[in-house]
PDB file of N, CA and C in Angstrom:
ATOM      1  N   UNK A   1      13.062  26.431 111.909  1.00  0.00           N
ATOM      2  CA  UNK A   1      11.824  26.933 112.463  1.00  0.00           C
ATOM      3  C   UNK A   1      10.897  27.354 111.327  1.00  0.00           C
ATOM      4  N   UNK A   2       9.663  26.625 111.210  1.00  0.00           N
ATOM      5  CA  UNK A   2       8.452  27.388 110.597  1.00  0.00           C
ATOM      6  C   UNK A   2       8.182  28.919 110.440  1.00  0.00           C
ATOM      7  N   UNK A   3       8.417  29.304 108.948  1.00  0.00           N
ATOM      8  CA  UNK A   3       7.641  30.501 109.208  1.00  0.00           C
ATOM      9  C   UNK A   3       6.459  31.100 108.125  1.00  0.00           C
ATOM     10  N   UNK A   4       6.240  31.721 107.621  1.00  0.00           N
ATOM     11  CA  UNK A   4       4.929  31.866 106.793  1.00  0.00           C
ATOM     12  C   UNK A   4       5.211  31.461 105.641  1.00  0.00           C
ATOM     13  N   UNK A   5       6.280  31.386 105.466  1.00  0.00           N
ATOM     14  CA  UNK A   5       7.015  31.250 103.524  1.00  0.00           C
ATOM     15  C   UNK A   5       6.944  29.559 103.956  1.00  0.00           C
ATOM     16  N   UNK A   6       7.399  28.665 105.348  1.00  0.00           N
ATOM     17  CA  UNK A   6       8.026  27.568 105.251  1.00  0.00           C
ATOM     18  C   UNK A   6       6.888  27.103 106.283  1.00  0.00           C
ATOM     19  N   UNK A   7       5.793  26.327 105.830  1.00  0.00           N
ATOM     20  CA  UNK A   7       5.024  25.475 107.074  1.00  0.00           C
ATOM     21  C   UNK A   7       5.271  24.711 107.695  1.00  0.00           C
ATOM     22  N   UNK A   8       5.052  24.843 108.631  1.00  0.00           N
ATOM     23  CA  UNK A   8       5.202  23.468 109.751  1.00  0.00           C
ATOM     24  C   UNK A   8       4.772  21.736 108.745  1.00  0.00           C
ATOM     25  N   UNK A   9       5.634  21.200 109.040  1.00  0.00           N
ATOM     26  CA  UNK A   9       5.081  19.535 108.181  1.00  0.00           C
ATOM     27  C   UNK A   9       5.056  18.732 109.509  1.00  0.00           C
ATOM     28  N   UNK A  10       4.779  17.570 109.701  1.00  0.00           N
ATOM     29  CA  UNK A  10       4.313  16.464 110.683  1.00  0.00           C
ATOM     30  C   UNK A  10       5.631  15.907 111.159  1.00  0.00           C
ATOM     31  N   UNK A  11       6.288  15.785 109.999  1.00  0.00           N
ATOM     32  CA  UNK A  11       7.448  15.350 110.039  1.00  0.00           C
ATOM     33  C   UNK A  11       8.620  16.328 110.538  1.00  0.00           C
ATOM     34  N   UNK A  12       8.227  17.970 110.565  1.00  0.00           N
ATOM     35  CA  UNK A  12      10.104  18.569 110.914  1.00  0.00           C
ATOM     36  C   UNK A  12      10.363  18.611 112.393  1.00  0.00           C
ATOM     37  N   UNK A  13       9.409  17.731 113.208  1.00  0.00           N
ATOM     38  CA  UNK A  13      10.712  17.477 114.141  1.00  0.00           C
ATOM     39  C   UNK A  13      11.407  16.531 114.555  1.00  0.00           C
ATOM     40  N   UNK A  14      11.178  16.063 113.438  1.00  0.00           N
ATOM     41  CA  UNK A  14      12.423  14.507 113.070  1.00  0.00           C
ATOM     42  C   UNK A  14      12.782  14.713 111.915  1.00  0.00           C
ATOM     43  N   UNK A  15      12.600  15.225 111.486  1.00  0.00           N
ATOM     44  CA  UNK A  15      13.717  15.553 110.102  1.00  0.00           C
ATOM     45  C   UNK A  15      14.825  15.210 109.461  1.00  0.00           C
ATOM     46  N   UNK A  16      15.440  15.555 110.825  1.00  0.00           N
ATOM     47  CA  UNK A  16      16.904  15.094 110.623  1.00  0.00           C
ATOM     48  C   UNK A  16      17.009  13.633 110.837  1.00  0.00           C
ATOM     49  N   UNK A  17      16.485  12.922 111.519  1.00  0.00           N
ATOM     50  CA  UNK A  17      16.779  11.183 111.672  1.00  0.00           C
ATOM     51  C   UNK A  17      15.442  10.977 110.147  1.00  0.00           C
ATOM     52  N   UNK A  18      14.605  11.635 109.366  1.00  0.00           N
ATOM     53  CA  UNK A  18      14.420  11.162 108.666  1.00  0.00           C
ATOM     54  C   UNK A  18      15.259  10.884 106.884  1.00  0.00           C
ATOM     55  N   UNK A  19      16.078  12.173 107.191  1.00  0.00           N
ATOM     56  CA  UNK A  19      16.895  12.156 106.307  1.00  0.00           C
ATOM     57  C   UNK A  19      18.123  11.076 106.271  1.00  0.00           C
ATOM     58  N   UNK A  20      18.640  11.222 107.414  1.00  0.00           N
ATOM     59  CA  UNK A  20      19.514   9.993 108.065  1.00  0.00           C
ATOM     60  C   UNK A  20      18.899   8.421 107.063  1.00  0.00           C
ATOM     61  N   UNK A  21      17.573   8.218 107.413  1.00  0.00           N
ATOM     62  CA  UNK A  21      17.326   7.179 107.577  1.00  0.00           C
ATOM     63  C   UNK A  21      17.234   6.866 105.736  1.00  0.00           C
ATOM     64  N   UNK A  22      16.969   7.713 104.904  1.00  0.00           N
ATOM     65  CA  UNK A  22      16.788   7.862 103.621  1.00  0.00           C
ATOM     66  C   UNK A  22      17.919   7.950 103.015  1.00  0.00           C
ATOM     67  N   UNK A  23      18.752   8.584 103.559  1.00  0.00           N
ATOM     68  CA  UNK A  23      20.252   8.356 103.128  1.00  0.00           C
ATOM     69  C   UNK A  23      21.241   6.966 103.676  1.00  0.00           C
ATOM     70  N   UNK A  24      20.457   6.511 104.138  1.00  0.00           N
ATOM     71  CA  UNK A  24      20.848   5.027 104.536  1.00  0.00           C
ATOM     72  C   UNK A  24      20.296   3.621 103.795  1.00  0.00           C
ATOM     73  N   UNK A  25      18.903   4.031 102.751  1.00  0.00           N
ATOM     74  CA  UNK A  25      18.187   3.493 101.859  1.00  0.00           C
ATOM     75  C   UNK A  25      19.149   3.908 101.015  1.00  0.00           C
ATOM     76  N   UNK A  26      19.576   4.986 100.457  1.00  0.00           N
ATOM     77  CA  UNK A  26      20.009   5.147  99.169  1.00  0.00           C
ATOM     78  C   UNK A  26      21.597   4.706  99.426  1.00  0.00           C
ATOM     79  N   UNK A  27      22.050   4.345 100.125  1.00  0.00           N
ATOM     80  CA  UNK A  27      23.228   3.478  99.964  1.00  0.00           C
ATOM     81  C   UNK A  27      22.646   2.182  99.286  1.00  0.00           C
ATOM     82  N   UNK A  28      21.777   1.931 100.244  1.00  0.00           N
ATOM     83  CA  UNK A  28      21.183   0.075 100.251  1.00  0.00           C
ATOM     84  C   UNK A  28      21.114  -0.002  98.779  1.00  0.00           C
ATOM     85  N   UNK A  29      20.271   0.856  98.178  1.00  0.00           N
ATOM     86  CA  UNK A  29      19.969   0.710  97.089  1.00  0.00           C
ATOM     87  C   UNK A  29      21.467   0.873  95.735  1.00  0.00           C
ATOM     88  N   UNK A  30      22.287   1.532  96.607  1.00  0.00           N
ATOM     89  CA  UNK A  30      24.002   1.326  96.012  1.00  0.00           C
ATOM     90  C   UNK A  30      24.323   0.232  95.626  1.00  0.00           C
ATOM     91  N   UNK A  31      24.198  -0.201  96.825  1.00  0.00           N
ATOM     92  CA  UNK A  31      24.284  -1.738  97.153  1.00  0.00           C
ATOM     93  C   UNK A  31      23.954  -2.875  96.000  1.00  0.00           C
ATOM     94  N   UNK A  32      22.649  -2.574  96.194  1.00  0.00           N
ATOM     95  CA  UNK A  32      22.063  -3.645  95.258  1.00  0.00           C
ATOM     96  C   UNK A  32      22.557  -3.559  93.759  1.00  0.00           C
ATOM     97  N   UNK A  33      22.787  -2.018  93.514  1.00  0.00           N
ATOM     98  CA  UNK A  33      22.878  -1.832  91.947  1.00  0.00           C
ATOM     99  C   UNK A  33      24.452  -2.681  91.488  1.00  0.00           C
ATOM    100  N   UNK A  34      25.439  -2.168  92.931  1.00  0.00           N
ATOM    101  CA  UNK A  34      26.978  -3.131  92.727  1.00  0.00           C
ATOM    102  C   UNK A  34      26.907  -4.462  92.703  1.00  0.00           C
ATOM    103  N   UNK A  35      25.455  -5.350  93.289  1.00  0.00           N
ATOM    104  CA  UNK A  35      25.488  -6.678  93.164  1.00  0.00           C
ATOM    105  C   UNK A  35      25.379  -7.098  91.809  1.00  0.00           C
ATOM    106  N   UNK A  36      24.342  -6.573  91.751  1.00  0.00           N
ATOM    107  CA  UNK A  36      24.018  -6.389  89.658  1.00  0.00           C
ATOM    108  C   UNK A  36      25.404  -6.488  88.623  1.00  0.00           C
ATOM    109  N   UNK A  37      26.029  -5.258  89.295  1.00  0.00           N
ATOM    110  CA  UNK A  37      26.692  -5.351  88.402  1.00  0.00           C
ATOM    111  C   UNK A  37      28.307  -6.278  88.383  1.00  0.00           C
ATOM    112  N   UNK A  38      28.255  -6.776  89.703  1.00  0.00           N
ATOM    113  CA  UNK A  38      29.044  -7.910  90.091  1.00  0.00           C
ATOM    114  C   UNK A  38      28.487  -9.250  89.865  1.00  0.00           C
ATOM    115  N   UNK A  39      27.066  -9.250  89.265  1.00  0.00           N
ATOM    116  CA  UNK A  39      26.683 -10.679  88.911  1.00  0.00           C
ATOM    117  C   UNK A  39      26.458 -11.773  89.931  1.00  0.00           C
ATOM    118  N   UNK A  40      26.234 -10.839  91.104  1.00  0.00           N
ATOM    119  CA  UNK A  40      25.887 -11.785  92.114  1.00  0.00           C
ATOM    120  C   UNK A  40      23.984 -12.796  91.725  1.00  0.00           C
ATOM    121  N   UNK A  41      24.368 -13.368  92.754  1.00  0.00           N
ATOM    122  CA  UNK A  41      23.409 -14.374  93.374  1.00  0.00           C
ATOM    123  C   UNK A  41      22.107 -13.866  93.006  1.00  0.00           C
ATOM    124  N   UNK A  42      20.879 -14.359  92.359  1.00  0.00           N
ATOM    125  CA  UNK A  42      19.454 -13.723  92.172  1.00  0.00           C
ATOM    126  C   UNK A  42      19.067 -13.358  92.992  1.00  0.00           C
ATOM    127  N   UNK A  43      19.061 -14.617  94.108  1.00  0.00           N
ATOM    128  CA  UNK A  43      18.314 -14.233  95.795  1.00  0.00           C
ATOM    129  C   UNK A  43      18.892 -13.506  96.638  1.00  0.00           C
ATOM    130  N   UNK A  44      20.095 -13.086  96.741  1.00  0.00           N
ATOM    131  CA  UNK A  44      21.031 -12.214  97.171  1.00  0.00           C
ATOM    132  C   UNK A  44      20.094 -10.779  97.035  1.00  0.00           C
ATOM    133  N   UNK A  45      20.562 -11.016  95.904  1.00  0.00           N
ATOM    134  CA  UNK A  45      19.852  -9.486  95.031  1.00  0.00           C
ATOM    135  C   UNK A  45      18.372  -9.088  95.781  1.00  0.00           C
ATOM    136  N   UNK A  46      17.881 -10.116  95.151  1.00  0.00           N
ATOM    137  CA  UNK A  46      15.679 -10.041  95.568  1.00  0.00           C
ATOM    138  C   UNK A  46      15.868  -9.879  97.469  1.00  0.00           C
ATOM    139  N   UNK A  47      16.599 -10.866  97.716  1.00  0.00           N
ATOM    140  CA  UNK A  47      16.850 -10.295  99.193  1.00  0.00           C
ATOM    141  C   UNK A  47      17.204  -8.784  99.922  1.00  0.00           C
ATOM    142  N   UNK A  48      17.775  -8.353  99.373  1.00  0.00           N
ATOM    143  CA  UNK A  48      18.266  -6.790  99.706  1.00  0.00           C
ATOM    144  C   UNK A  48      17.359  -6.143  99.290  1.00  0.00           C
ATOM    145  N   UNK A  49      16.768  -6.282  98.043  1.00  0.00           N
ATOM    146  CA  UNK A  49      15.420  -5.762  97.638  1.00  0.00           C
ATOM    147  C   UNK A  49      14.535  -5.356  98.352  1.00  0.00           C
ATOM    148  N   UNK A  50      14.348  -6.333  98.998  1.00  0.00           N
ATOM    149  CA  UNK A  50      12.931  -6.817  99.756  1.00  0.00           C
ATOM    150  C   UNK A  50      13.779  -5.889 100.937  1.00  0.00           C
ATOM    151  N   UNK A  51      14.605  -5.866 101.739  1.00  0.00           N
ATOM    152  CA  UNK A  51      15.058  -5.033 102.673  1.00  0.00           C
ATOM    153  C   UNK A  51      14.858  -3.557 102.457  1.00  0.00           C
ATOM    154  N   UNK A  52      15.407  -2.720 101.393  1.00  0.00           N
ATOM    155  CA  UNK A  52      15.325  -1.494 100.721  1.00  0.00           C
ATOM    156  C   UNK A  52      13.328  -1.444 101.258  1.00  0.00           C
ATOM    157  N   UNK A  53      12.501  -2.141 100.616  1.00  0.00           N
ATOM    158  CA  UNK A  53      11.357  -2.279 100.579  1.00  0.00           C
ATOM    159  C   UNK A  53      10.596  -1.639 102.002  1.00  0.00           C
ATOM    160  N   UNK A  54      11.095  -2.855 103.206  1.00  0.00           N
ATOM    161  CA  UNK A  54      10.696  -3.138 104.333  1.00  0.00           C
ATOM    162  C   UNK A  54      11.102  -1.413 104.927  1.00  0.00           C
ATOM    163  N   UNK A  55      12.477  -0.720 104.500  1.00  0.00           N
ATOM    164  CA  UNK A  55      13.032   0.339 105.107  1.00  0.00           C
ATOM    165  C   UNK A  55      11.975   1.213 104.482  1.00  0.00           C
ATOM    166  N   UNK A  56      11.607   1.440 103.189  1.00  0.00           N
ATOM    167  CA  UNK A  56      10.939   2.574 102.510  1.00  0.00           C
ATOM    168  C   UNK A  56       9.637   2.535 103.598  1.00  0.00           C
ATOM    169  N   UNK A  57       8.850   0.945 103.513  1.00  0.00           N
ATOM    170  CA  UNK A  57       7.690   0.821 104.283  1.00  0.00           C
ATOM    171  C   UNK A  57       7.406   1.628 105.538  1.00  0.00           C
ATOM    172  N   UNK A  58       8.948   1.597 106.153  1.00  0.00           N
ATOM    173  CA  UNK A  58       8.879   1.789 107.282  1.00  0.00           C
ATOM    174  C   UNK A  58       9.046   3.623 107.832  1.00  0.00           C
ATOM    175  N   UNK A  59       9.724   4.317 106.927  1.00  0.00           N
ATOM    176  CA  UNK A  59       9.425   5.616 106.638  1.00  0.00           C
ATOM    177  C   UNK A  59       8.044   6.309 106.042  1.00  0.00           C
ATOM    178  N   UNK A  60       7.424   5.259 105.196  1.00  0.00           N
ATOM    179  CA  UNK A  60       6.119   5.581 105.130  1.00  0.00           C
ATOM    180  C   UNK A  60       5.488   5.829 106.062  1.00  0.00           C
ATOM    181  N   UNK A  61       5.284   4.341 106.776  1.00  0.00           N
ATOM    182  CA  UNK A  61       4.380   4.549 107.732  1.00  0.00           C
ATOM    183  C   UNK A  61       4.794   5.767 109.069  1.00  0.00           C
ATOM    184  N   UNK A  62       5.856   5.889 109.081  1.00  0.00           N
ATOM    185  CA  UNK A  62       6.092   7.126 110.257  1.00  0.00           C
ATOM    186  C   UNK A  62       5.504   8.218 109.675  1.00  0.00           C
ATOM    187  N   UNK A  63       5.977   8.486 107.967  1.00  0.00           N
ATOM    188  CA  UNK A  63       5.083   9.528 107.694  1.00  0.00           C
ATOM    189  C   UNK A  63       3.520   9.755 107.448  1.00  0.00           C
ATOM    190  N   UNK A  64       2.953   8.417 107.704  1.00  0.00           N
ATOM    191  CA  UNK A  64       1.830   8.617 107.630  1.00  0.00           C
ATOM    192  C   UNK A  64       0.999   9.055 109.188  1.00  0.00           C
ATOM    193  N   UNK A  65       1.816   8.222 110.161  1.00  0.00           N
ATOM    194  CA  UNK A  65       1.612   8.638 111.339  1.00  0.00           C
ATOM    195  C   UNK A  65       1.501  10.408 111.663  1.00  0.00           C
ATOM    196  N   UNK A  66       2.964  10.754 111.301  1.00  0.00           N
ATOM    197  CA  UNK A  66       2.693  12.113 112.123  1.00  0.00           C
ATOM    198  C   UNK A  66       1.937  13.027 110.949  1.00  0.00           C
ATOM    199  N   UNK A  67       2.183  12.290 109.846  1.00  0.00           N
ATOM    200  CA  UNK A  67       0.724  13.460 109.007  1.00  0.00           C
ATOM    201  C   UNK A  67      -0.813  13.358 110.232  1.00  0.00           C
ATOM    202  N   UNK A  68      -1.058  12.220 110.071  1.00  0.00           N
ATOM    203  CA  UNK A  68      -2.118  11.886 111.385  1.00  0.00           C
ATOM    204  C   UNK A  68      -2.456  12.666 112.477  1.00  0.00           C
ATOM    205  N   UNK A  69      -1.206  12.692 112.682  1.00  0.00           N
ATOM    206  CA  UNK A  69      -1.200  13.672 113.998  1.00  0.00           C
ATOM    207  C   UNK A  69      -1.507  14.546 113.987  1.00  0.00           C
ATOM    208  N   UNK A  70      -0.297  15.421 113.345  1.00  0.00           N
ATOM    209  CA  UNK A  70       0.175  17.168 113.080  1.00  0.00           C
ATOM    210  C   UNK A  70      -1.274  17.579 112.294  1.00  0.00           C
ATOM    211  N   UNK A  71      -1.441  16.952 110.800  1.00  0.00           N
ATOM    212  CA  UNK A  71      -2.281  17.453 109.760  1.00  0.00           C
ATOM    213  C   UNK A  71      -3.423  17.221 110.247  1.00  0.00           C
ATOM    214  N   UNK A  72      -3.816  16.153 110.147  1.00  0.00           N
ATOM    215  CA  UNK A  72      -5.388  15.937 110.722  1.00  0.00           C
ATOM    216  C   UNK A  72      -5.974  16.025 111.254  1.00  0.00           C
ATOM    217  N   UNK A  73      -5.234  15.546 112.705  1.00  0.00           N
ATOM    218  CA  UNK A  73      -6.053  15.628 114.239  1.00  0.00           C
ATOM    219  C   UNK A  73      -5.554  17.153 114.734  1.00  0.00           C
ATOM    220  N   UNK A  74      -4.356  17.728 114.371  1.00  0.00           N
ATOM    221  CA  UNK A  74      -4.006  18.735 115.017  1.00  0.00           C
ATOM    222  C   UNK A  74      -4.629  20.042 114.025  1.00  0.00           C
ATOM    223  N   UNK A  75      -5.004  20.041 113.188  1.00  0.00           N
ATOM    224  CA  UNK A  75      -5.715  20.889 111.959  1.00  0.00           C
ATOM    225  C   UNK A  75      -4.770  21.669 111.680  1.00  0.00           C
ATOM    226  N   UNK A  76      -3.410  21.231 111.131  1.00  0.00           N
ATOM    227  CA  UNK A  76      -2.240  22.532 110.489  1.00  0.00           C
ATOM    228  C   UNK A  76      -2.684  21.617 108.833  1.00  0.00           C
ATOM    229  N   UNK A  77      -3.266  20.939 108.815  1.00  0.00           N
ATOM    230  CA  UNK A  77      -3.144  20.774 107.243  1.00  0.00           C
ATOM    231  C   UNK A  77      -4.530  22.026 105.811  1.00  0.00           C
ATOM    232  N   UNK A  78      -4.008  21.441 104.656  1.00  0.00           N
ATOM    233  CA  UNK A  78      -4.935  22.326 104.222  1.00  0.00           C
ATOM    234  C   UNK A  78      -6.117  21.681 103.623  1.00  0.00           C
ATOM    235  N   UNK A  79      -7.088  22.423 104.455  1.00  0.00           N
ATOM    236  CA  UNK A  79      -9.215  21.968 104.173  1.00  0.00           C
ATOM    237  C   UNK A  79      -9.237  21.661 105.115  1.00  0.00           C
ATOM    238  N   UNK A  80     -10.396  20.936 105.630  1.00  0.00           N
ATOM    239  CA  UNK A  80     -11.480  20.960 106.491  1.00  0.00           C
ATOM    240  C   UNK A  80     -11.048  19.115 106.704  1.00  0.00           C
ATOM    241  N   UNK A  81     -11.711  18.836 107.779  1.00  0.00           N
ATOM    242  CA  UNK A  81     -11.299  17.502 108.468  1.00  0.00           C
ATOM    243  C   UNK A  81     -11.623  16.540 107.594  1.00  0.00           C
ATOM    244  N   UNK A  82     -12.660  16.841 106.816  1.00  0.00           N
ATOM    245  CA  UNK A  82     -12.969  15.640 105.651  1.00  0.00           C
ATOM    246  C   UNK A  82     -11.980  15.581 104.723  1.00  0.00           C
ATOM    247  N   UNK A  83     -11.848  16.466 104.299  1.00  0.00           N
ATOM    248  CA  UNK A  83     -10.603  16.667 103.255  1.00  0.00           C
ATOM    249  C   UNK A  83      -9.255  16.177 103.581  1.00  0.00           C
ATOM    250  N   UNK A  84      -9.167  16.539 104.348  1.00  0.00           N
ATOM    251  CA  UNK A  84      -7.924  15.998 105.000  1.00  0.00           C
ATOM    252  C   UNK A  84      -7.866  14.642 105.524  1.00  0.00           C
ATOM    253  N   UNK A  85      -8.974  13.747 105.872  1.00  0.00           N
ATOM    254  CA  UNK A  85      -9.039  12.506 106.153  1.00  0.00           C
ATOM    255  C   UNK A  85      -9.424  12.153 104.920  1.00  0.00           C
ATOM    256  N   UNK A  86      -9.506  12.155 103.661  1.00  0.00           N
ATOM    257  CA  UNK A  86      -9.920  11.866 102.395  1.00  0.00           C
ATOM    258  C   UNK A  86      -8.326  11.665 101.874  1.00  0.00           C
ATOM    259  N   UNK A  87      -7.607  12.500 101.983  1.00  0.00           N
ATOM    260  CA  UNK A  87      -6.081  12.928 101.848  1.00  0.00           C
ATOM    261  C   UNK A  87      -5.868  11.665 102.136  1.00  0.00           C
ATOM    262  N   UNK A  88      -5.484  11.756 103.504  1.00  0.00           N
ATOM    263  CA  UNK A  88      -5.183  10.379 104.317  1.00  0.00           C
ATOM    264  C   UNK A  88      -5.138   9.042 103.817  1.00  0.00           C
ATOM    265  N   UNK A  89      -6.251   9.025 103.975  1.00  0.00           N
ATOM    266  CA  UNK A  89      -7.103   7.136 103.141  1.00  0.00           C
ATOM    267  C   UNK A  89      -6.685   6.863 101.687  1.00  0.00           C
ATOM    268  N   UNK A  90      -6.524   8.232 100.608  1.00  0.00           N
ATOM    269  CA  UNK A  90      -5.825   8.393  99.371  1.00  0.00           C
ATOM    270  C   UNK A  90      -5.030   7.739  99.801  1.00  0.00           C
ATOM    271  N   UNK A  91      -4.131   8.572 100.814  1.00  0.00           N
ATOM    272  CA  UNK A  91      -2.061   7.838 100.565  1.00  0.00           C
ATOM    273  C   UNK A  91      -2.044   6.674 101.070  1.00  0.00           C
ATOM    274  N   UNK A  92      -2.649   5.866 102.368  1.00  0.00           N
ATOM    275  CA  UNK A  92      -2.900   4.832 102.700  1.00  0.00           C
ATOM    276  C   UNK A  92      -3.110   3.564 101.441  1.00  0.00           C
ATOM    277  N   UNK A  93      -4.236   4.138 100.644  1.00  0.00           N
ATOM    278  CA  UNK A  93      -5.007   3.493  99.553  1.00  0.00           C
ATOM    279  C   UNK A  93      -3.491   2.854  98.547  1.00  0.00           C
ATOM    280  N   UNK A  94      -2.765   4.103  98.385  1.00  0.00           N
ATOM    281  CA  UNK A  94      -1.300   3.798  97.139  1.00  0.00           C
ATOM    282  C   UNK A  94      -0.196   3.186  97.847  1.00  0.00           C
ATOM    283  N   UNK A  95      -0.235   3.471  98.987  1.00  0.00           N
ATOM    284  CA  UNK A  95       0.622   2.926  99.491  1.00  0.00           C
ATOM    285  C   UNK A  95       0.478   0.971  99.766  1.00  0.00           C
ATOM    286  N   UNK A  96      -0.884   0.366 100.350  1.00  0.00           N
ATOM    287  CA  UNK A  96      -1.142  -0.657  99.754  1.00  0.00           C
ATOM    288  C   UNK A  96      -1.143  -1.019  98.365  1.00  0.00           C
ATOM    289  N   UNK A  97      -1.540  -0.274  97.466  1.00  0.00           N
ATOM    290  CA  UNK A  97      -1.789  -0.893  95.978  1.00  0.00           C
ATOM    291  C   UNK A  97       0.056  -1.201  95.438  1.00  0.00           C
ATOM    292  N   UNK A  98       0.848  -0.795  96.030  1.00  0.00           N
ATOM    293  CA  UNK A  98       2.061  -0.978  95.186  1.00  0.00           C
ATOM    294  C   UNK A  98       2.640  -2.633  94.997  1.00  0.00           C
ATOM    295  N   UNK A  99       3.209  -2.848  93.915  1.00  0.00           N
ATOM    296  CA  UNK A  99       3.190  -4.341  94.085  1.00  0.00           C
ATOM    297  C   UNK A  99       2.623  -4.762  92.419  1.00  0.00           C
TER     298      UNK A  99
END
């Protein structure tokens, strides 16, 4: 539970399936490092890659969602609606540029 020391985030009431889901990347990414070092297959490898990828993507975008929500539209974030939709379009912005 939120309290003045600990703010509410967009994300804590999934929390727990987000951690789940991040600790299920960082196996993947186990994964890949044992292919490496088993000398597997290139495309093997770039394949799982690209999976790790698609999973990170896909935690992004949830977190960009309920920032959306909670922070922006619901006003628990910090500044004023511009600021906070400036925020927004920032992480959007890096989150395309990677690559």
């Amino acid at each position: 539970m939120a309290t003045e020391s600990t703010p509410s985030r967009g994300y804590s009431a999934t929390k727990d399936q987000l951690l789940t889901r991040l600790r299920r990347i960082e196996g993947q990414v186990r994964g890949i490092e044992r292919m490496v070092e088993e000398d597997r297959y290139c495309i093997d490898v770039l394949t799982q890659i690209s999976a790790v990828q698609a999973a990170l993507d896909k935690v992004a975008l949830g977190l960009l969602d309920q920032h959306a929500r909670h922070c922006v539209v619901g006003g628990h974030g910090e500044g004023g609606p511009e600021a906070l939709t400036d925020e927004l379009m920032a992480a959007v912005g890096r989150l395309m540029r990677r690559g």
